[in-house]
C-alpha atoms as a PDB file:
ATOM      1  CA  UNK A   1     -43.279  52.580  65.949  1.00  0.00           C
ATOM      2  CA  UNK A   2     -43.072  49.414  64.167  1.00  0.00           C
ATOM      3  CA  UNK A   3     -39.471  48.213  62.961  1.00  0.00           C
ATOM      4  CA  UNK A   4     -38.351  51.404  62.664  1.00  0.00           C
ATOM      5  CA  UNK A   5     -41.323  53.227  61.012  1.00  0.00           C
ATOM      6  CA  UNK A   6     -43.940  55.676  62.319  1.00  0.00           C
ATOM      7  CA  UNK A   7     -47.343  54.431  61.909  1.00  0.00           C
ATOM      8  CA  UNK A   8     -49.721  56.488  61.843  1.00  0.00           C
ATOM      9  CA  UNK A   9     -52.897  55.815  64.554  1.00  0.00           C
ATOM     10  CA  UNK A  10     -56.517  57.328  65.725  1.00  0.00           C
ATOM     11  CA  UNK A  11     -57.749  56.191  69.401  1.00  0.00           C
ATOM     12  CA  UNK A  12     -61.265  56.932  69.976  1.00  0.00           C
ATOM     13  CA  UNK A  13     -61.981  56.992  73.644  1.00  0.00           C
ATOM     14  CA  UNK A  14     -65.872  56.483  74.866  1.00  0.00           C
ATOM     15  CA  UNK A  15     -67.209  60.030  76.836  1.00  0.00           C
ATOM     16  CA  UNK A  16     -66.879  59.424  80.642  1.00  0.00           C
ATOM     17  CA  UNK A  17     -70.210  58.356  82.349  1.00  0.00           C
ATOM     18  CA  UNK A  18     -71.523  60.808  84.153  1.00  0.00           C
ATOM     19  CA  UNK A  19     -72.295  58.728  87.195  1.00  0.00           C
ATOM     20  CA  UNK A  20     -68.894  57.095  87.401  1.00  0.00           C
ATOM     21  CA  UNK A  21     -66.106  58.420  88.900  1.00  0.00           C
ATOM     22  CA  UNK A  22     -62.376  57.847  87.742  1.00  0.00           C
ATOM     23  CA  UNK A  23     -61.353  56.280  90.974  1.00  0.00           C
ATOM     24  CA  UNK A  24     -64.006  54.144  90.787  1.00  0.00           C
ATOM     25  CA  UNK A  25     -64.690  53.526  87.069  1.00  0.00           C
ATOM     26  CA  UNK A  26     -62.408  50.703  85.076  1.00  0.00           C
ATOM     27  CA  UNK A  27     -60.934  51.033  81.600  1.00  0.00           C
ATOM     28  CA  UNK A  28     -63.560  50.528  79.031  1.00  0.00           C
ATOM     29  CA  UNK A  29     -62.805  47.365  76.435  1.00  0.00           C
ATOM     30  CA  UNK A  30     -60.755  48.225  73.580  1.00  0.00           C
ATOM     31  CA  UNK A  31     -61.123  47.550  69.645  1.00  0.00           C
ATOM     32  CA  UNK A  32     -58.084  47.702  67.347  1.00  0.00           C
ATOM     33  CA  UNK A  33     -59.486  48.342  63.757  1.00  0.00           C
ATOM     34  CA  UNK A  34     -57.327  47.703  60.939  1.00  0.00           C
ATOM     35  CA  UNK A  35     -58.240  47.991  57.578  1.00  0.00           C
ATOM     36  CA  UNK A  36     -57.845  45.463  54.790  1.00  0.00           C
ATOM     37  CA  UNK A  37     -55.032  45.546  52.191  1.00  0.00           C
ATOM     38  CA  UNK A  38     -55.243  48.977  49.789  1.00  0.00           C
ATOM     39  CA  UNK A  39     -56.927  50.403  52.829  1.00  0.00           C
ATOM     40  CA  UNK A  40     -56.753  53.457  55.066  1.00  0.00           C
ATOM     41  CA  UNK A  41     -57.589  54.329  58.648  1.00  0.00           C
ATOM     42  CA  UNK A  42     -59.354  57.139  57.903  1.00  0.00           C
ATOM     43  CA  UNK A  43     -62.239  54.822  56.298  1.00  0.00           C
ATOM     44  CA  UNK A  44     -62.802  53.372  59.607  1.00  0.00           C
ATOM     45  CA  UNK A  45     -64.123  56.673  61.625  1.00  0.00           C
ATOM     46  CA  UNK A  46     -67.256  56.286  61.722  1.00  0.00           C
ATOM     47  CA  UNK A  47     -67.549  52.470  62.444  1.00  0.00           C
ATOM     48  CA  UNK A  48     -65.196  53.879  65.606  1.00  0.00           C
ATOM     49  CA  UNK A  49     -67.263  56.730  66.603  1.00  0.00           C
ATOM     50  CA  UNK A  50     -70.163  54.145  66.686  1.00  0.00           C
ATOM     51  CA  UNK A  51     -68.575  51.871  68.650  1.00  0.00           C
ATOM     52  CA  UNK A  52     -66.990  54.603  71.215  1.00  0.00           C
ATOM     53  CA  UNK A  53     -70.538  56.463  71.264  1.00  0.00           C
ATOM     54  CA  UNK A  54     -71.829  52.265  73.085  1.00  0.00           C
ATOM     55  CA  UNK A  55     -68.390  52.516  75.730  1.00  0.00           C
ATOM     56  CA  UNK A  56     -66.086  51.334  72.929  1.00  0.00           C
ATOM     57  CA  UNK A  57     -61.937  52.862  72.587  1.00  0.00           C
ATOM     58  CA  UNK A  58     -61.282  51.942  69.236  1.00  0.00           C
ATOM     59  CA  UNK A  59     -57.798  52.188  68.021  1.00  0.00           C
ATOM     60  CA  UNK A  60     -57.724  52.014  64.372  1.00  0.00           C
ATOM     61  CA  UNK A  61     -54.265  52.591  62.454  1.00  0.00           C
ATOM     62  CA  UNK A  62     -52.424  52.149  58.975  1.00  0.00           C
ATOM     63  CA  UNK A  63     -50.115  49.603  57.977  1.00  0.00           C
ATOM     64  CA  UNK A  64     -46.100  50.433  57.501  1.00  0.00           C
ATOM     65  CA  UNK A  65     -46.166  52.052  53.847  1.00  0.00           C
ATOM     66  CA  UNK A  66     -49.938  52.452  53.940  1.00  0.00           C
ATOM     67  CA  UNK A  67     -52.126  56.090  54.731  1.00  0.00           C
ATOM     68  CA  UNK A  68     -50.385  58.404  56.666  1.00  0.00           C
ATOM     69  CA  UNK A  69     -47.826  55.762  58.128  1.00  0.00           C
ATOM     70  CA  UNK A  70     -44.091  55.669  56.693  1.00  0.00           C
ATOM     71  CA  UNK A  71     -42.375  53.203  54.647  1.00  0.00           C
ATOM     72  CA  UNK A  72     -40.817  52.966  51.331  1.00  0.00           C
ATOM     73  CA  UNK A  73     -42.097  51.483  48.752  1.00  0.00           C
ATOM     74  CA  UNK A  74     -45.553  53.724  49.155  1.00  0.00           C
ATOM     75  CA  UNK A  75     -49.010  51.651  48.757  1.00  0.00           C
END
């Protein structure tokens, strides 16, 4: 929620190592994606997916009145 609107967000989390354990193992770093002005989140899958396939999260989301995210005026 941002100032009263829902924005709409994808986190892409890496696949857990299959050597580490989850007592053990330590949050991976995290990426926050945003897209430029006129843009959606949804054009920024597959850079994510890349970047959570090398131990990435990637948390990529759309702007208040932008994609799926709500807020009046639209675009």
């Amino acid at each position: 929620e941002c100032s009263g609107s829902q924005c709409g967000a994808t986190l892409y989390l890496p696949k857990p190592s299959k050597t580490s354990t989850s007592s053990s193992s330590s949050p991976p770093p995290v990426i926050v994606a945003a897209h430029g002005l006129g843009g959606e989140r949804i054009w920024l899958g597959k850079f994510a997916s890349v970047f959570a396939e090398h131990g990435f999260a990637v948390l990529t989301f759309d702007y208040r009145h932008w994609g799926s995210s709500d807020g009046l005026p639209r675009q």
